[in-house]
C-alpha atoms as a PDB file:
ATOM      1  CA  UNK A   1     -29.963-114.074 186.057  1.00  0.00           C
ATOM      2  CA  UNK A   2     -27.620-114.508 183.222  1.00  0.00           C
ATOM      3  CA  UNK A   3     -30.847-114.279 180.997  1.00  0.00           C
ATOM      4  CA  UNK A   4     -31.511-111.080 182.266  1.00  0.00           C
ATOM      5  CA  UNK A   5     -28.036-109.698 182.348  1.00  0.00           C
ATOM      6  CA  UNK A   6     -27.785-110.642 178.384  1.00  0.00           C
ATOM      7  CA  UNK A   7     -31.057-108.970 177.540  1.00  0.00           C
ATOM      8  CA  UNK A   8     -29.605-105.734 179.760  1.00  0.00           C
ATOM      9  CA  UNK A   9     -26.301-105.861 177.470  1.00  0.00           C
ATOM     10  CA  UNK A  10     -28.148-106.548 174.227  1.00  0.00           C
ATOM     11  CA  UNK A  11     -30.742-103.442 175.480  1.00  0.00           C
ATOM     12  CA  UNK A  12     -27.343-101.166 175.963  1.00  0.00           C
ATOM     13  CA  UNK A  13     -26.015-101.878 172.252  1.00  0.00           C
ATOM     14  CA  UNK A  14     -28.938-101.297 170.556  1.00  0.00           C
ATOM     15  CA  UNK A  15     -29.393 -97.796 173.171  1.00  0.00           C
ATOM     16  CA  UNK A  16     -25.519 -97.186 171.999  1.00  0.00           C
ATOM     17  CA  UNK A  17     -26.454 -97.504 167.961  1.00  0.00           C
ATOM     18  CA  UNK A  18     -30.062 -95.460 168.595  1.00  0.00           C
ATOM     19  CA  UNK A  19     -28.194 -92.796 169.901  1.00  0.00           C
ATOM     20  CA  UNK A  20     -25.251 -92.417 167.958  1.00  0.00           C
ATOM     21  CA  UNK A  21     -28.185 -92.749 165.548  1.00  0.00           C
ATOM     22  CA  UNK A  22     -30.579 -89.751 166.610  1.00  0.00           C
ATOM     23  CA  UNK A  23     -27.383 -87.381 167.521  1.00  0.00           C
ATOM     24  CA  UNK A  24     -26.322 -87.774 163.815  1.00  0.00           C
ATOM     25  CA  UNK A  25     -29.448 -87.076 162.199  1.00  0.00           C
ATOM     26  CA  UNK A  26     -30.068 -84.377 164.371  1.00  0.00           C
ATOM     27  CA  UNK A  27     -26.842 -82.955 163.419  1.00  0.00           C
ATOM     28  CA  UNK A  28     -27.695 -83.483 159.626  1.00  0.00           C
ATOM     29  CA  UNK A  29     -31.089 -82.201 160.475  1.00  0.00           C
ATOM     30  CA  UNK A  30     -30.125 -78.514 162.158  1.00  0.00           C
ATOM     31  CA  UNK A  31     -27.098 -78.069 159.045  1.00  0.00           C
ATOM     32  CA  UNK A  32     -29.539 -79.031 156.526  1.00  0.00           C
ATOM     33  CA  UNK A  33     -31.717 -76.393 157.657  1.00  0.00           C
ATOM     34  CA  UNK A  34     -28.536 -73.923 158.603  1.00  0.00           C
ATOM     35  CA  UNK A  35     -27.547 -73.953 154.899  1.00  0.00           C
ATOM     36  CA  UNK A  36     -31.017 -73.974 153.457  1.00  0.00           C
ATOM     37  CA  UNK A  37     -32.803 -70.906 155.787  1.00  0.00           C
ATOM     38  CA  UNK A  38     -29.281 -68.831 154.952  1.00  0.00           C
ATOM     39  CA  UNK A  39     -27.838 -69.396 151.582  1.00  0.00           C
ATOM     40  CA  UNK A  40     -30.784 -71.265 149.425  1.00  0.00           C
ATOM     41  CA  UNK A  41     -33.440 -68.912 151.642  1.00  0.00           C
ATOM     42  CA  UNK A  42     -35.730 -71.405 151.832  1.00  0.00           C
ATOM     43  CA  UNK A  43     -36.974 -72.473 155.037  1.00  0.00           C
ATOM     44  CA  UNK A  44     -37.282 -75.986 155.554  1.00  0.00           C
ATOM     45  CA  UNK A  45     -39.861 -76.147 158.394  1.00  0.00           C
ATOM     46  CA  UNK A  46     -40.518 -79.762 157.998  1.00  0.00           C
ATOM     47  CA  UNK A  47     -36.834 -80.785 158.961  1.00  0.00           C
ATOM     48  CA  UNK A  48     -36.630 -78.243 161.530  1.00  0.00           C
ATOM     49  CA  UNK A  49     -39.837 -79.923 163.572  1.00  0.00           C
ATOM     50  CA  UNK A  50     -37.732 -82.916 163.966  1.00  0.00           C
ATOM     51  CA  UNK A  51     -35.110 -81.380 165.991  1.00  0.00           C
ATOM     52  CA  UNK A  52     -36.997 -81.559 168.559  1.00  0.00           C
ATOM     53  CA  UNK A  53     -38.332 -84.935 168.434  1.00  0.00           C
ATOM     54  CA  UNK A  54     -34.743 -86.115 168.153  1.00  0.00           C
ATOM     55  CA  UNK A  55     -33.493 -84.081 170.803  1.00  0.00           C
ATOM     56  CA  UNK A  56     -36.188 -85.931 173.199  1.00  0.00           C
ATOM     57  CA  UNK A  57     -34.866 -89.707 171.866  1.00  0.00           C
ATOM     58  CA  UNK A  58     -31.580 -88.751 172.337  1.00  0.00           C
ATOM     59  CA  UNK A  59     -32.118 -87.491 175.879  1.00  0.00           C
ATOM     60  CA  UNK A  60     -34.384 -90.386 176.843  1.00  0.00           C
ATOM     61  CA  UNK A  61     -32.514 -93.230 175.487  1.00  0.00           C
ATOM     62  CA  UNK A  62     -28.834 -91.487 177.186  1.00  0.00           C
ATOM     63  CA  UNK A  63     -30.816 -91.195 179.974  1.00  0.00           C
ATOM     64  CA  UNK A  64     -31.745 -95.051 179.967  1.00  0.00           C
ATOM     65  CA  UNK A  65     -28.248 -95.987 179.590  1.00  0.00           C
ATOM     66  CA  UNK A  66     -26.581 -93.782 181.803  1.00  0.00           C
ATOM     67  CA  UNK A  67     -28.938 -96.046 184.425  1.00  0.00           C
ATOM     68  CA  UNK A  68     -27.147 -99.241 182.776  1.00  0.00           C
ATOM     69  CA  UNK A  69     -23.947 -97.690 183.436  1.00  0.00           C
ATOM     70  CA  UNK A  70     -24.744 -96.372 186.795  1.00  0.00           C
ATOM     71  CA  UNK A  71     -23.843 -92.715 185.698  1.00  0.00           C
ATOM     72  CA  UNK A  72     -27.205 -91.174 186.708  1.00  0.00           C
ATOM     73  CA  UNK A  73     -27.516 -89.115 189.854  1.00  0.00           C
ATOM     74  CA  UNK A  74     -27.066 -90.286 193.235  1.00  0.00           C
ATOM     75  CA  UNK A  75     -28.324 -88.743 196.235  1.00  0.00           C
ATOM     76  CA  UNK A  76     -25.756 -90.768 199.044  1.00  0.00           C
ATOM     77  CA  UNK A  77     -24.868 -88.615 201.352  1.00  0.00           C
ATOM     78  CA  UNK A  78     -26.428 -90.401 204.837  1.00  0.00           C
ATOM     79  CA  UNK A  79     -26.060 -93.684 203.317  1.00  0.00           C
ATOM     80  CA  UNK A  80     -21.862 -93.498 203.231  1.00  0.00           C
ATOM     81  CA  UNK A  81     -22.345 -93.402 207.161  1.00  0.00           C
ATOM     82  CA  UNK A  82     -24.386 -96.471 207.141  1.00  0.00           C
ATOM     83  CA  UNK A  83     -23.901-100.044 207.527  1.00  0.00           C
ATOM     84  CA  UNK A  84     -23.299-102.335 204.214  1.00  0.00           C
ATOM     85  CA  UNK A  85     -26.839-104.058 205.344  1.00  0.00           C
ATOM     86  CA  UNK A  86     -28.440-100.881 205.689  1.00  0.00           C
ATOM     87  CA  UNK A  87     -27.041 -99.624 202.653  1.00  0.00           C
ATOM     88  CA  UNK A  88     -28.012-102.245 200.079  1.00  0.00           C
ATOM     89  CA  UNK A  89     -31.858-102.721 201.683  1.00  0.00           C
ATOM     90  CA  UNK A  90     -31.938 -99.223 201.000  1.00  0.00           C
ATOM     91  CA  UNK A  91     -30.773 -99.737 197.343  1.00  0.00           C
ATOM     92  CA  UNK A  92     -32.932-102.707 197.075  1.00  0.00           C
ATOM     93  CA  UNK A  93     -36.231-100.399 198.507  1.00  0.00           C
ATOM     94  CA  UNK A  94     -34.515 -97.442 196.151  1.00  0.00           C
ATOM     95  CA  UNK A  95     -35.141 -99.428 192.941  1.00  0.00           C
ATOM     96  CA  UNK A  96     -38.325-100.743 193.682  1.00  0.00           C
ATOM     97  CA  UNK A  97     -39.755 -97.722 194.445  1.00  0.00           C
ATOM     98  CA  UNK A  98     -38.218 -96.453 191.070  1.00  0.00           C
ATOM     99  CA  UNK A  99     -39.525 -99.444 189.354  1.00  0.00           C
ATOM    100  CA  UNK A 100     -42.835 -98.985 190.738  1.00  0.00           C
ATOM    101  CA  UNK A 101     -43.182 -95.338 189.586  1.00  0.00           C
ATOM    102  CA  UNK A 102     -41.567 -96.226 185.729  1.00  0.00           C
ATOM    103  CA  UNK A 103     -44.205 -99.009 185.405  1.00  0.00           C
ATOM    104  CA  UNK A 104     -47.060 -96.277 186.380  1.00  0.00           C
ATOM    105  CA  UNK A 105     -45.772 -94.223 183.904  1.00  0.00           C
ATOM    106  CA  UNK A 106     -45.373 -97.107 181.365  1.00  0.00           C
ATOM    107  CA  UNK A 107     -48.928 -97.771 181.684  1.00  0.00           C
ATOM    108  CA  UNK A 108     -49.743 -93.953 181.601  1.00  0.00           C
ATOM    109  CA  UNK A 109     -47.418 -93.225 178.588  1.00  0.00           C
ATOM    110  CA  UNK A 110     -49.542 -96.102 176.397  1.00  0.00           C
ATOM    111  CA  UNK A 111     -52.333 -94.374 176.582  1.00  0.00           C
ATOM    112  CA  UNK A 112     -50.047 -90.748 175.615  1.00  0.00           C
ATOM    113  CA  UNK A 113     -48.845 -92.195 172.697  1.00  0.00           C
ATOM    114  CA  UNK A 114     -52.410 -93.251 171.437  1.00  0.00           C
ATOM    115  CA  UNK A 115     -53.870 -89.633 172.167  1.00  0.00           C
ATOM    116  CA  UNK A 116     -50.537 -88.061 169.946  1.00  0.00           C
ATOM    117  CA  UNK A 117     -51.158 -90.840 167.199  1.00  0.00           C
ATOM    118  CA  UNK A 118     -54.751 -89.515 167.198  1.00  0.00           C
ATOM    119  CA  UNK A 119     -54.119 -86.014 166.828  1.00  0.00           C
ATOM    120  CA  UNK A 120     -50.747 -85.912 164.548  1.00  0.00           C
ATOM    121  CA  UNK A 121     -51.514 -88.801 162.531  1.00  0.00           C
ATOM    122  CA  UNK A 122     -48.113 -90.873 161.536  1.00  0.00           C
ATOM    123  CA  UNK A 123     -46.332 -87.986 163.173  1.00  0.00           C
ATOM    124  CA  UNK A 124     -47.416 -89.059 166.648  1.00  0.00           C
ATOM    125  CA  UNK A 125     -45.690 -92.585 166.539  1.00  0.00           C
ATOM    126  CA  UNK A 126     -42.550 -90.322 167.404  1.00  0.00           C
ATOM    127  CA  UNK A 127     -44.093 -90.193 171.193  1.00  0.00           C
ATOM    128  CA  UNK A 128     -43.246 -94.288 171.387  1.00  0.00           C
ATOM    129  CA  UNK A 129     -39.838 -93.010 172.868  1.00  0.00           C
ATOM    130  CA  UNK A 130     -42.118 -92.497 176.370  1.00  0.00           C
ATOM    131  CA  UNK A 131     -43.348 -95.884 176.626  1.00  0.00           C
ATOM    132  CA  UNK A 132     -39.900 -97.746 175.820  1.00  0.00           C
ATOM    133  CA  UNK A 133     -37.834 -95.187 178.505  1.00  0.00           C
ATOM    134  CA  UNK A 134     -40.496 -96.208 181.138  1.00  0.00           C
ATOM    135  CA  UNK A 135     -40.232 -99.897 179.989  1.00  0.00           C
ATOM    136  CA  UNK A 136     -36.075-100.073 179.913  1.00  0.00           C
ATOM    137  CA  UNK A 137     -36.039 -98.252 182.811  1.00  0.00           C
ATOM    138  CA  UNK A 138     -38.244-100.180 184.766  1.00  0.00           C
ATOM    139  CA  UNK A 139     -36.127-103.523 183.618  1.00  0.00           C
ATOM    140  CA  UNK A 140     -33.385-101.638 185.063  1.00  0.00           C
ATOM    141  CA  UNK A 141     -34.785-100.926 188.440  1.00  0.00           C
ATOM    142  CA  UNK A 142     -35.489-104.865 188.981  1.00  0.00           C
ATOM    143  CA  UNK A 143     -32.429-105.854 187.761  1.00  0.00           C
ATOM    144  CA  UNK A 144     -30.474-103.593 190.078  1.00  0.00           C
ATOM    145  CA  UNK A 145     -32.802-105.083 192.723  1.00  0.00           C
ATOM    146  CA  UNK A 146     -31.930-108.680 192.299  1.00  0.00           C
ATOM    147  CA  UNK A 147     -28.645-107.640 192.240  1.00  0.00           C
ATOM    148  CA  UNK A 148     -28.898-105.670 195.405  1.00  0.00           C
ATOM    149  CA  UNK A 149     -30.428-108.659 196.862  1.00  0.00           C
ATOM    150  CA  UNK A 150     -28.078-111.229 195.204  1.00  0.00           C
ATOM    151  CA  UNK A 151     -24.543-109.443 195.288  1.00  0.00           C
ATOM    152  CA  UNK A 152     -23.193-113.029 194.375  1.00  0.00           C
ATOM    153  CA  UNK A 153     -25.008-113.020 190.947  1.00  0.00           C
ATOM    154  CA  UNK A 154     -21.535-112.263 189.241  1.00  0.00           C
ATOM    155  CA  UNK A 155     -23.761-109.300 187.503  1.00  0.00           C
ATOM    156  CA  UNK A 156     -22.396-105.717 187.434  1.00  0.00           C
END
């Protein structure tokens, strides 16, 4: 377990630098193309198309870690009225259910990425942010399923 609770802490940092990462490029990015469309009046189309792109890693990856950091949304309302038992079988079922779906779309998103590297060409290797949010995610799920099941794993 302590294995698995360094890879999850190693997995946040480098989520922590990607993201500082992608939000400061796409800051440089939308500027660049601010001062070039308005006072140069040339449009910079190629820099503009990776806003988007960007925009997606930086949602996917915050979304990843805001799992980590148990900030994501909760729907808890009929558990609070339950019994500790009942409520951590339910977390347990909870996050393998979510761990089930994120490895179908793992698998699925493999075969995404290949179809966007075929069309766009070097491009299309931007669509590798799929696979990896299905893949952390799904490490998250299990993890947060031993730990349901093992509340004296000292993890958190």
């Amino acid at each position: 377990m302590k294995i698995l609770s360094a890879i999850d802490t190693a997995l946040a940092r480098v989520e922590k630098i990607a993201i500082v990462f992608c939000f400061s490029m796409l800051l440089i990015a939308v500027i660049f193309t601010i001062f070039t469309r308005n006072i140069l009046h040339v449009p910079s189309y190629k820099i503009l198309e990776t806003a988007p792109a960007l925009l997606l890693w930086l949602c996917l990856l915050g979304a990843s870690h805001a799992l980590k950091e148990k900030r994501h949304i909760r729907l808890e309302l009929v558990l609070r009225y339950c019994s500790e038992n009942v409520r951590r079988w339910a977390a347990v079922l909870s996050n393998l259910f979510g761990a089930v779906v994120m490895a179908l779309l793992f698998y699925t998103s493999l075969e995404f990425v290949s179809n966007e590297i075929d069309m766009f060409g070097r491009w299309g290797i931007t669509a590798i942010i799929f696979p990896l949010f299905f893949l952390f995610t799904c490490f998250r799920f299990c993890l947060e399923s031993l730990v349901c099941l093992y509340p004296f794993t000292g993890l958190k």
